[in-house]
PDB file of N, CA and C in Angstrom:
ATOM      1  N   UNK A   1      88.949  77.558 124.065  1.00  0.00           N
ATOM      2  CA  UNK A   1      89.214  77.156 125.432  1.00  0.00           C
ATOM      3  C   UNK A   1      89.485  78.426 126.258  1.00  0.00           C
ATOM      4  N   UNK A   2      88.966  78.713 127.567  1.00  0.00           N
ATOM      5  CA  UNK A   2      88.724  79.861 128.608  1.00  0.00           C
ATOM      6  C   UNK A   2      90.421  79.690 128.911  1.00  0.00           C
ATOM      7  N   UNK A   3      90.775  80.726 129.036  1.00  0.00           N
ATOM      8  CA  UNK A   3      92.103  81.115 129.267  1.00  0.00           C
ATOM      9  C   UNK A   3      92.627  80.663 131.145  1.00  0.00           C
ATOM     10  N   UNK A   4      93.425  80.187 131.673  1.00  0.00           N
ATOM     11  CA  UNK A   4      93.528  79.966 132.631  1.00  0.00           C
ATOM     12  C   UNK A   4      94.404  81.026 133.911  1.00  0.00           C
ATOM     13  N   UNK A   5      95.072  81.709 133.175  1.00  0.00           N
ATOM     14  CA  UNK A   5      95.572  82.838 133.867  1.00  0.00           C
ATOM     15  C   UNK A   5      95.094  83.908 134.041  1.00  0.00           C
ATOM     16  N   UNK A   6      94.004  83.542 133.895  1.00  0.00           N
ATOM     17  CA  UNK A   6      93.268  85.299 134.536  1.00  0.00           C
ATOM     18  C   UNK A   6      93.988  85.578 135.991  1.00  0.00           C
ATOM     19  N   UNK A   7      94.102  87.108 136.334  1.00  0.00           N
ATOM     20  CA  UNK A   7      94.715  87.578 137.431  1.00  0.00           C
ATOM     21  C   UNK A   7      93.191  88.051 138.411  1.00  0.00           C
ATOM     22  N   UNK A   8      93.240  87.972 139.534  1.00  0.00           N
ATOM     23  CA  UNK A   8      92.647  88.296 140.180  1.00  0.00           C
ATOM     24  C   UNK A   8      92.936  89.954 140.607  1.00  0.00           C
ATOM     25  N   UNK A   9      91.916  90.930 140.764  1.00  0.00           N
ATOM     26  CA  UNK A   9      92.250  92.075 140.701  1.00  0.00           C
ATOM     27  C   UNK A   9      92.846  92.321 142.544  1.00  0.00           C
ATOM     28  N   UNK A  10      93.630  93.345 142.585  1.00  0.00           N
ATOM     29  CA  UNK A  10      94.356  93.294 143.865  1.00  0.00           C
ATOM     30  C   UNK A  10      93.102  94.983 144.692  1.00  0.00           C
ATOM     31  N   UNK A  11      92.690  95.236 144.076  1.00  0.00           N
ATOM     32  CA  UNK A  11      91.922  95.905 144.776  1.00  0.00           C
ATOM     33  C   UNK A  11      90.462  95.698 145.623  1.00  0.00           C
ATOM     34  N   UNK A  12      90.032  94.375 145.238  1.00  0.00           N
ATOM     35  CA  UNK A  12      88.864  93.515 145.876  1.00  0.00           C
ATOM     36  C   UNK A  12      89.548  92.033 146.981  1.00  0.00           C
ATOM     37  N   UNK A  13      89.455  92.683 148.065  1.00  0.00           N
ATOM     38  CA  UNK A  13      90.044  91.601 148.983  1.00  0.00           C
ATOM     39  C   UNK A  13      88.835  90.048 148.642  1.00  0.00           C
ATOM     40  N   UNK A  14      89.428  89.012 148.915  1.00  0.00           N
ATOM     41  CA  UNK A  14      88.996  87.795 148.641  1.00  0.00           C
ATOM     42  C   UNK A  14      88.496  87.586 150.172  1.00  0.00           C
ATOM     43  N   UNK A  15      87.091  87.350 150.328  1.00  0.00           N
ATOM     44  CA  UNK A  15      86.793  86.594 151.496  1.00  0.00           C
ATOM     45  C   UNK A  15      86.564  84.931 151.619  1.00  0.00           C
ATOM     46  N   UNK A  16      87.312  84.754 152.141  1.00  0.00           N
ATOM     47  CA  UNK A  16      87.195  83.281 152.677  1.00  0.00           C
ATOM     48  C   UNK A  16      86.194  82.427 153.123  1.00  0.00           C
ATOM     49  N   UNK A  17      85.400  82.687 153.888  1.00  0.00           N
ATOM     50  CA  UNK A  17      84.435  81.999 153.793  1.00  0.00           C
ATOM     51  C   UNK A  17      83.085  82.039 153.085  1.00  0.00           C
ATOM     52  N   UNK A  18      83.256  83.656 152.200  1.00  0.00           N
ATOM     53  CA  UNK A  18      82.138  83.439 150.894  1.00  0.00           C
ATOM     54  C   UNK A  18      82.778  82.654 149.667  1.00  0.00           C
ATOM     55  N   UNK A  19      83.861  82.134 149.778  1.00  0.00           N
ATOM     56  CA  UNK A  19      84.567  81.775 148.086  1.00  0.00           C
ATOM     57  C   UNK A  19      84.312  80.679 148.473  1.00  0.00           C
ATOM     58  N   UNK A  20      83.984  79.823 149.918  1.00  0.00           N
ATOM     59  CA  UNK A  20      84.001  78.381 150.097  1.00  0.00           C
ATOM     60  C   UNK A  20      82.692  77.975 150.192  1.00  0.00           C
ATOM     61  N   UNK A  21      81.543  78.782 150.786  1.00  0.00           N
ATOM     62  CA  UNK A  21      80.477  78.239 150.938  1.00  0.00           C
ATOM     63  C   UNK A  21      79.829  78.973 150.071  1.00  0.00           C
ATOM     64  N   UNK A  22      79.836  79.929 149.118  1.00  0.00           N
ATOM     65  CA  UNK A  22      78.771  80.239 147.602  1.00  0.00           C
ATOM     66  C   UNK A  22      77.705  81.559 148.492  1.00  0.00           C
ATOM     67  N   UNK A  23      77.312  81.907 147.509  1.00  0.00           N
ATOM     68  CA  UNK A  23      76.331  83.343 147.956  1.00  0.00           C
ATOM     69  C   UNK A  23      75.424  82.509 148.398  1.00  0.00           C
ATOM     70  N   UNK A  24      74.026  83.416 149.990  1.00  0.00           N
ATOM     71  CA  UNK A  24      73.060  82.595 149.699  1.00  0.00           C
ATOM     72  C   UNK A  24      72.028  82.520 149.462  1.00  0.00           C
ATOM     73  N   UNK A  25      71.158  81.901 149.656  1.00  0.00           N
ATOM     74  CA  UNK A  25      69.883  81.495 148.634  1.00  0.00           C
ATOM     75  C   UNK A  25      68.782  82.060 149.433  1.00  0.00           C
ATOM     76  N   UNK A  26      67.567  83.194 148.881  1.00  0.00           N
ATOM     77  CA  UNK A  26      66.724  83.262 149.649  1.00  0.00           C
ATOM     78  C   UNK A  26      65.348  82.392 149.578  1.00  0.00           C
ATOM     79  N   UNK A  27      65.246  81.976 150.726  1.00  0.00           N
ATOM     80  CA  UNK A  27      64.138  80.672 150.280  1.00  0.00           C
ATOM     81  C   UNK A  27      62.543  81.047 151.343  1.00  0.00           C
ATOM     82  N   UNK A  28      61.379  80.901 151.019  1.00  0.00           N
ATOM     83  CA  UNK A  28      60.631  80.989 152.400  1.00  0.00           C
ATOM     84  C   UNK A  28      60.196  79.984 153.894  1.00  0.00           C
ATOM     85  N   UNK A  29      60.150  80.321 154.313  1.00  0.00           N
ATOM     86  CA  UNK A  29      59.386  79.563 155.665  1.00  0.00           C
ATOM     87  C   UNK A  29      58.786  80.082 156.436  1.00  0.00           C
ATOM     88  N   UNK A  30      57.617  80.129 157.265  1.00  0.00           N
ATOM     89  CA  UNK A  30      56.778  80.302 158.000  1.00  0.00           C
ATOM     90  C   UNK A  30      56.489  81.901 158.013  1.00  0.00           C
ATOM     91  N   UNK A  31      55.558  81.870 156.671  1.00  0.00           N
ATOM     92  CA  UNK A  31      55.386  83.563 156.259  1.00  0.00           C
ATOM     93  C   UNK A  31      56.950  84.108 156.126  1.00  0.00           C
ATOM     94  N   UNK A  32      58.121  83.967 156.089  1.00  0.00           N
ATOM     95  CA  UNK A  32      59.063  84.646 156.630  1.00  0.00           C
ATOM     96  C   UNK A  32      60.083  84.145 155.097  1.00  0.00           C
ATOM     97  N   UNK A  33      60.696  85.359 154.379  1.00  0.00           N
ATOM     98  CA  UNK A  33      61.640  84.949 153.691  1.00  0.00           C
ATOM     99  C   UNK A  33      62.997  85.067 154.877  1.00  0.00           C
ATOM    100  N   UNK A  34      63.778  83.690 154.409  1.00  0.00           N
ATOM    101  CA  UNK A  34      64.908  83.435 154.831  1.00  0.00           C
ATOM    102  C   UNK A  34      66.247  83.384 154.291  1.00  0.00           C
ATOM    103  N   UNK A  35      67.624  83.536 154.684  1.00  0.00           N
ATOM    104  CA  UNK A  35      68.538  83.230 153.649  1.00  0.00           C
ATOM    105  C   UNK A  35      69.419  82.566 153.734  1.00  0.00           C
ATOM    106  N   UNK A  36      69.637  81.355 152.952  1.00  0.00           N
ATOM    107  CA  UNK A  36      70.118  79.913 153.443  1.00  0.00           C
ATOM    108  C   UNK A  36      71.727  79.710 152.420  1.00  0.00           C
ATOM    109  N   UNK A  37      72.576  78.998 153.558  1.00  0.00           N
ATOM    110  CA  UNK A  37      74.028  79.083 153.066  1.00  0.00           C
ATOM    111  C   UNK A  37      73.958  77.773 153.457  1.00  0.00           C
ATOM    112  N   UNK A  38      74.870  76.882 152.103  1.00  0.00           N
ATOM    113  CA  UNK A  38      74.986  75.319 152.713  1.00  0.00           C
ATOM    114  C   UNK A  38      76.810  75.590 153.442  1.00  0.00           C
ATOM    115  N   UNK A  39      76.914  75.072 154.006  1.00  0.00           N
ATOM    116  CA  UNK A  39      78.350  74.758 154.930  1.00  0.00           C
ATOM    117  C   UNK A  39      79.065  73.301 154.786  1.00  0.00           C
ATOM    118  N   UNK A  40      79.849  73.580 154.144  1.00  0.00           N
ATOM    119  CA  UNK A  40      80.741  72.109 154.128  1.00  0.00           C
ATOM    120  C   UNK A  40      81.087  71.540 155.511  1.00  0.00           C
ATOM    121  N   UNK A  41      80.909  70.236 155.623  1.00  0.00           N
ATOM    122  CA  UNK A  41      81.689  69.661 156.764  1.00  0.00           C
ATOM    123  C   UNK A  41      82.695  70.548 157.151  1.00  0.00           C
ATOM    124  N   UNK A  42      83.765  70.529 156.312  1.00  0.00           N
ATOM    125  CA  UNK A  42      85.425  70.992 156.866  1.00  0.00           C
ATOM    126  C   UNK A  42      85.219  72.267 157.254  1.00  0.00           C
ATOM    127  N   UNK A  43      84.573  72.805 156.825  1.00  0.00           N
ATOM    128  CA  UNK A  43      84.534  74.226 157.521  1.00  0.00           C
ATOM    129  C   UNK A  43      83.368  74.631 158.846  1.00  0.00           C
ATOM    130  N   UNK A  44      83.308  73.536 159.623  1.00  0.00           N
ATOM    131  CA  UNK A  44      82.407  73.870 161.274  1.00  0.00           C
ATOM    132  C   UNK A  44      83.526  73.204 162.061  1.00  0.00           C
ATOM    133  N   UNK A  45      83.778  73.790 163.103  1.00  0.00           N
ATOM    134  CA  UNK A  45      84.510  72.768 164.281  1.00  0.00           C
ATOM    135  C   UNK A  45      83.668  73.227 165.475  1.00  0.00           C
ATOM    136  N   UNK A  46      82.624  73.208 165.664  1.00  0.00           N
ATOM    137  CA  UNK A  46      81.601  73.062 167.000  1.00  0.00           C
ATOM    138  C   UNK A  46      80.366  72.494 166.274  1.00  0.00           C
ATOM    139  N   UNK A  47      80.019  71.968 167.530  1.00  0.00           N
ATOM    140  CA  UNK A  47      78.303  71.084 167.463  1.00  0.00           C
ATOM    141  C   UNK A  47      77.357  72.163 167.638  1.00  0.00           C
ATOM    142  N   UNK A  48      76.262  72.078 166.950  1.00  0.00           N
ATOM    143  CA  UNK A  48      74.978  72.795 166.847  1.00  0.00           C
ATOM    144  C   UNK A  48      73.834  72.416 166.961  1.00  0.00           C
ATOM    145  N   UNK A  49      72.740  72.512 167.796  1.00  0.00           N
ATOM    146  CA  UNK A  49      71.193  72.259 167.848  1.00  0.00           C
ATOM    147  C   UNK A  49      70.256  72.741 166.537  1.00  0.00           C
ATOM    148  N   UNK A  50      70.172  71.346 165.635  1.00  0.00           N
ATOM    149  CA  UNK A  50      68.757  71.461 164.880  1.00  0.00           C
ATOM    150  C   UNK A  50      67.650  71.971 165.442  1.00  0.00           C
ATOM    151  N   UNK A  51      67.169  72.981 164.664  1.00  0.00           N
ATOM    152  CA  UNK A  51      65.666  73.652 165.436  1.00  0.00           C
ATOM    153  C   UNK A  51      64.160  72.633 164.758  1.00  0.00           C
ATOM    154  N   UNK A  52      65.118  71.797 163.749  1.00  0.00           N
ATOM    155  CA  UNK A  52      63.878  71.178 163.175  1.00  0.00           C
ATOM    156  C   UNK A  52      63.735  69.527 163.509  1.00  0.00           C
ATOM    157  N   UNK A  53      64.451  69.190 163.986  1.00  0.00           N
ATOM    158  CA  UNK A  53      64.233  67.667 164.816  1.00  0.00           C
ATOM    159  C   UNK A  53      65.210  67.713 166.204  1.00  0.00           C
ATOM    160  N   UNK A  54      65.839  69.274 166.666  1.00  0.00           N
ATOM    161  CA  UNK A  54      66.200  68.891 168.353  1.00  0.00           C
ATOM    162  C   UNK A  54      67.025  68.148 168.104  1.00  0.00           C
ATOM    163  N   UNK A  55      67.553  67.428 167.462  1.00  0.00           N
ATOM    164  CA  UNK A  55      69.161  66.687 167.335  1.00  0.00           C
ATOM    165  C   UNK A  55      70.417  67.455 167.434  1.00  0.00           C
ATOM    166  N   UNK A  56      71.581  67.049 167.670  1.00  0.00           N
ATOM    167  CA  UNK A  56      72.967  67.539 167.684  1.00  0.00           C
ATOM    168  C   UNK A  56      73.147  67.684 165.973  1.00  0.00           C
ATOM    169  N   UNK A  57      73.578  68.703 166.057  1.00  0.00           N
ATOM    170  CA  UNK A  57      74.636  68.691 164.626  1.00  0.00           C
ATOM    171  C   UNK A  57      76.313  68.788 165.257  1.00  0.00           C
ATOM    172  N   UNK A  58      76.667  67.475 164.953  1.00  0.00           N
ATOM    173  CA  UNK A  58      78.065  67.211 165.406  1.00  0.00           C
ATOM    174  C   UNK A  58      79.150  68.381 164.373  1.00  0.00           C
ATOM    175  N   UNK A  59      80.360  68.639 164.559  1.00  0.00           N
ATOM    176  CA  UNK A  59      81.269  69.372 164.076  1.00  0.00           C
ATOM    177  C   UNK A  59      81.626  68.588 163.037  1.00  0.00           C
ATOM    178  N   UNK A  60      81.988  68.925 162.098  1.00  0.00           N
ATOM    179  CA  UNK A  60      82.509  68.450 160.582  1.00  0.00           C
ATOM    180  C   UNK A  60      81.358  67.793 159.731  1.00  0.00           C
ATOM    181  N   UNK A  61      79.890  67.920 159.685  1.00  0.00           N
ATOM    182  CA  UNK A  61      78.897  67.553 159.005  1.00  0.00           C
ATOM    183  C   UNK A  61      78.270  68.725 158.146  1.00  0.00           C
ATOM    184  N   UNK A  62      78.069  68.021 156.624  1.00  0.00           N
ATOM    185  CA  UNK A  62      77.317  69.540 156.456  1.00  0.00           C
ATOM    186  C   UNK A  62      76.184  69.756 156.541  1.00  0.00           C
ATOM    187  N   UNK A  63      75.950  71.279 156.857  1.00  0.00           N
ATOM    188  CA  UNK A  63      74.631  71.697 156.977  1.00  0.00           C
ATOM    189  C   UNK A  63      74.120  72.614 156.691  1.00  0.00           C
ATOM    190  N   UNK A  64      72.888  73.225 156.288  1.00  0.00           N
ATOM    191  CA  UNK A  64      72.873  74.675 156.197  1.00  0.00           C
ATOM    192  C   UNK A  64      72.494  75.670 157.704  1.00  0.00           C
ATOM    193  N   UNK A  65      73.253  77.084 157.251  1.00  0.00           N
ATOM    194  CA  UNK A  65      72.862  78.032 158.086  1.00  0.00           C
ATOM    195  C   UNK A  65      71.675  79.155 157.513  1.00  0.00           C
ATOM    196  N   UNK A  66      70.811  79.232 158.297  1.00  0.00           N
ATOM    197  CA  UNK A  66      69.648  80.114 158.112  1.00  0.00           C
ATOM    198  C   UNK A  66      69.228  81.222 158.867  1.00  0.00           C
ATOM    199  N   UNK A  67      68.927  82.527 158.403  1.00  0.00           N
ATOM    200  CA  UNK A  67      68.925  83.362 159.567  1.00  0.00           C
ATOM    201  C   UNK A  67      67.766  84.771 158.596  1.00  0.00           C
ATOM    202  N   UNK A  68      67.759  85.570 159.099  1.00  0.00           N
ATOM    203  CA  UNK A  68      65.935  86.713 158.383  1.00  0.00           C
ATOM    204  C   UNK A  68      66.927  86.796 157.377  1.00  0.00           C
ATOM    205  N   UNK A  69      65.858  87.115 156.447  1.00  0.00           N
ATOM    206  CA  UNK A  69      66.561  88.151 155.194  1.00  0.00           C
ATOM    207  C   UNK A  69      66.216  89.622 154.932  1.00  0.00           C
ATOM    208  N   UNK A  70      65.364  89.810 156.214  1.00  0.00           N
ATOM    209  CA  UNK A  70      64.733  91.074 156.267  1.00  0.00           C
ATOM    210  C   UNK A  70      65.665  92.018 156.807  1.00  0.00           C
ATOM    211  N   UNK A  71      66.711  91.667 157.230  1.00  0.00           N
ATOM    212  CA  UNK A  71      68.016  92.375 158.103  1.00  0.00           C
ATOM    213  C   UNK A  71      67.941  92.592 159.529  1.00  0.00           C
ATOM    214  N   UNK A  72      66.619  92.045 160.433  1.00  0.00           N
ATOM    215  CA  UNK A  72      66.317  92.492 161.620  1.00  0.00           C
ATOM    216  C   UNK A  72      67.235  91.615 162.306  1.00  0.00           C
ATOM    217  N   UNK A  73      67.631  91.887 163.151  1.00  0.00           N
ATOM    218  CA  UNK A  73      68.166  90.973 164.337  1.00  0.00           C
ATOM    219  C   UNK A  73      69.886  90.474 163.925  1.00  0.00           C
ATOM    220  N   UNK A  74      70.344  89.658 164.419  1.00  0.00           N
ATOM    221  CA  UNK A  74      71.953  90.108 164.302  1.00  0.00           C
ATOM    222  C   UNK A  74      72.353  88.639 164.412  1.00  0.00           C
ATOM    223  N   UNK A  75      73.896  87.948 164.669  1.00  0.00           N
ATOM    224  CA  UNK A  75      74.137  86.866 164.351  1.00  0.00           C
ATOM    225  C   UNK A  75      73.792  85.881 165.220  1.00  0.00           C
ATOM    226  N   UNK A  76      72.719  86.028 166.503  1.00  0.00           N
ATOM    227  CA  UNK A  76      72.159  85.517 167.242  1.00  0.00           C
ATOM    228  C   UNK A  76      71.024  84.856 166.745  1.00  0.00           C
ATOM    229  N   UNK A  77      70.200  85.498 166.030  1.00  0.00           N
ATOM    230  CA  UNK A  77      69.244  84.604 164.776  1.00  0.00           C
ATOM    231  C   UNK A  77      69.626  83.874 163.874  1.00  0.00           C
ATOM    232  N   UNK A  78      70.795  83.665 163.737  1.00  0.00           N
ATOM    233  CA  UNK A  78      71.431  82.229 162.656  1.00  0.00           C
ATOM    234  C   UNK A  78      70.753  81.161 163.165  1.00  0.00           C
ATOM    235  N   UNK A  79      70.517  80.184 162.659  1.00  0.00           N
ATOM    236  CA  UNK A  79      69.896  78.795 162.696  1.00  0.00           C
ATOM    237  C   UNK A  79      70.685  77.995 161.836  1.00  0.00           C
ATOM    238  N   UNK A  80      71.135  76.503 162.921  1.00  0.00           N
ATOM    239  CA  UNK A  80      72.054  75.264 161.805  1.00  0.00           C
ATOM    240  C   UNK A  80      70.830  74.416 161.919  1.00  0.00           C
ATOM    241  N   UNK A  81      70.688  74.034 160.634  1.00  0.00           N
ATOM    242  CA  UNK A  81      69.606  73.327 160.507  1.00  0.00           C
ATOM    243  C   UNK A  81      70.598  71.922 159.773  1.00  0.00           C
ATOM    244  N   UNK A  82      70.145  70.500 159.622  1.00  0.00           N
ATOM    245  CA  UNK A  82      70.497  69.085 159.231  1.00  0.00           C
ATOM    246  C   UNK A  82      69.881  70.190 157.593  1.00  0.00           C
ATOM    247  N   UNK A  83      70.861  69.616 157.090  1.00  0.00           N
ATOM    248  CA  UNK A  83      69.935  69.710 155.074  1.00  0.00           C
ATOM    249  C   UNK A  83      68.613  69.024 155.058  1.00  0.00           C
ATOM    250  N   UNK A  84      68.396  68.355 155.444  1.00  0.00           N
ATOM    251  CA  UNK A  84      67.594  67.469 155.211  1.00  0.00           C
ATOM    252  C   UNK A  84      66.165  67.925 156.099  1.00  0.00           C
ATOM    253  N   UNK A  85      66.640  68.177 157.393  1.00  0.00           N
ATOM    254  CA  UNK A  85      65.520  68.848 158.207  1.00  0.00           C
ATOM    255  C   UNK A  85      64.679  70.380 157.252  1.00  0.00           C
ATOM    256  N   UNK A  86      66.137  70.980 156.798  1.00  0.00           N
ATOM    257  CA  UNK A  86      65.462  72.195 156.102  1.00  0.00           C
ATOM    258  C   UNK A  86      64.362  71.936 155.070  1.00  0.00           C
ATOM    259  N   UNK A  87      64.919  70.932 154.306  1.00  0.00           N
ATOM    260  CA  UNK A  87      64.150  70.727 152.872  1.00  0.00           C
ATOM    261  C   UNK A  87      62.609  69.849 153.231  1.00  0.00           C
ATOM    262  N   UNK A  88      62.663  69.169 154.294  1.00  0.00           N
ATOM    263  CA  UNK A  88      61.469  68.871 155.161  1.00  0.00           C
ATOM    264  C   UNK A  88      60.797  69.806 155.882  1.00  0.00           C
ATOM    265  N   UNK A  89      61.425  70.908 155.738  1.00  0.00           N
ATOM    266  CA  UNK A  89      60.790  72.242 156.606  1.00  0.00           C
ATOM    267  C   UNK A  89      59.182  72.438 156.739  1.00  0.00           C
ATOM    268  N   UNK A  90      58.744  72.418 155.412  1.00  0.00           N
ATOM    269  CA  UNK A  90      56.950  72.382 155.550  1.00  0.00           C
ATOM    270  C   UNK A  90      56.304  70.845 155.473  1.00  0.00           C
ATOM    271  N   UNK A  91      56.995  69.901 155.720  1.00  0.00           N
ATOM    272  CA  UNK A  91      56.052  69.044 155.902  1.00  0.00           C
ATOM    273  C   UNK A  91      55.989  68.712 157.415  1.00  0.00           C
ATOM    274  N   UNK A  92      56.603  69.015 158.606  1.00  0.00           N
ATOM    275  CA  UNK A  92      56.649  69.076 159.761  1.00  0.00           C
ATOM    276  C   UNK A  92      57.155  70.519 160.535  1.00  0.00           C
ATOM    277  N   UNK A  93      56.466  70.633 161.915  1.00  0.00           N
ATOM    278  CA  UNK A  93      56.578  71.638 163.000  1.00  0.00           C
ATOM    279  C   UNK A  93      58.247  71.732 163.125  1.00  0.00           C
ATOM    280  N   UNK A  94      59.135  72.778 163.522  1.00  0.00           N
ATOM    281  CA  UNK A  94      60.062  72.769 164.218  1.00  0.00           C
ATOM    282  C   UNK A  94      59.905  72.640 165.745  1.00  0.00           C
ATOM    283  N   UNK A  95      60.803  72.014 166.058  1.00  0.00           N
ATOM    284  CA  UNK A  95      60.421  72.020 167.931  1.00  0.00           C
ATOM    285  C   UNK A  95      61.573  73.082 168.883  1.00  0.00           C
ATOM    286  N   UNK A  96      61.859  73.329 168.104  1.00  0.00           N
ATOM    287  CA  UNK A  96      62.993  74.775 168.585  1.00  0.00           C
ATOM    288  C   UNK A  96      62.690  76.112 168.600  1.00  0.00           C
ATOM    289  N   UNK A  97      63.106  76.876 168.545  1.00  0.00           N
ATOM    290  CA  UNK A  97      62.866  78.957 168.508  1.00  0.00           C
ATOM    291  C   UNK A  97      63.311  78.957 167.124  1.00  0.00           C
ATOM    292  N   UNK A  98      62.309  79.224 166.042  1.00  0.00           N
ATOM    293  CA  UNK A  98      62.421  79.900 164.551  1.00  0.00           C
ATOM    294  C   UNK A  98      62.778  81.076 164.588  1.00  0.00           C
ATOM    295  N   UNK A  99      62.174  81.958 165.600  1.00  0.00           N
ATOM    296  CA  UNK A  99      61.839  83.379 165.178  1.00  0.00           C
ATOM    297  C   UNK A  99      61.826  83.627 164.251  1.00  0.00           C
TER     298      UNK A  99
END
């Protein structure tokens, strides 16, 4: 049985919102590798525009965030996409700005 008191080392600060939402995933879309983080409900408190069906993403739903993985451009290229819109990504157009 894995020991339960392991100490966490005091020289690597703990970030908070990578220990809650997981490293993320690079996935492709439209010629373009992307890199996709799912987001728990509890952790959004503002509404966001789907780029892939133009709907509201209300505050406390989860969703993923998507943005280049090429490093160009800055936190203005994030994209909240519905989960569901993402994973539908190539079988329909987005009607929003991909870049």
């Amino acid at each position: 049985m894995p020991r339960a008191n392991r100490r966490r080392r005091d020289d690597v600060p703990l970030e908070r919102s990578r220990a809650l939402s997981g490293a993320p995933a690079r996935q492709t879309y439209a010629g373009r590798d992307w890199l996709v983080r799912a987001v728990a409900g509890t952790a959004t408190d503002r509404a966001y525009r789907c780029p892939g069906c133009e709907q509201d993403l209300p505050a406390g739903i989860p969703h993923v965030v998507v943005w280049p993985a090429d490093g160009v451009g800055g936190i203005d290229d994030r994209r909240h996409w519905h989960t569901q819109c993402w994973s539908a990504r190539d079988r329909r157009r987005p009607h929003g700005p991909v870049r």
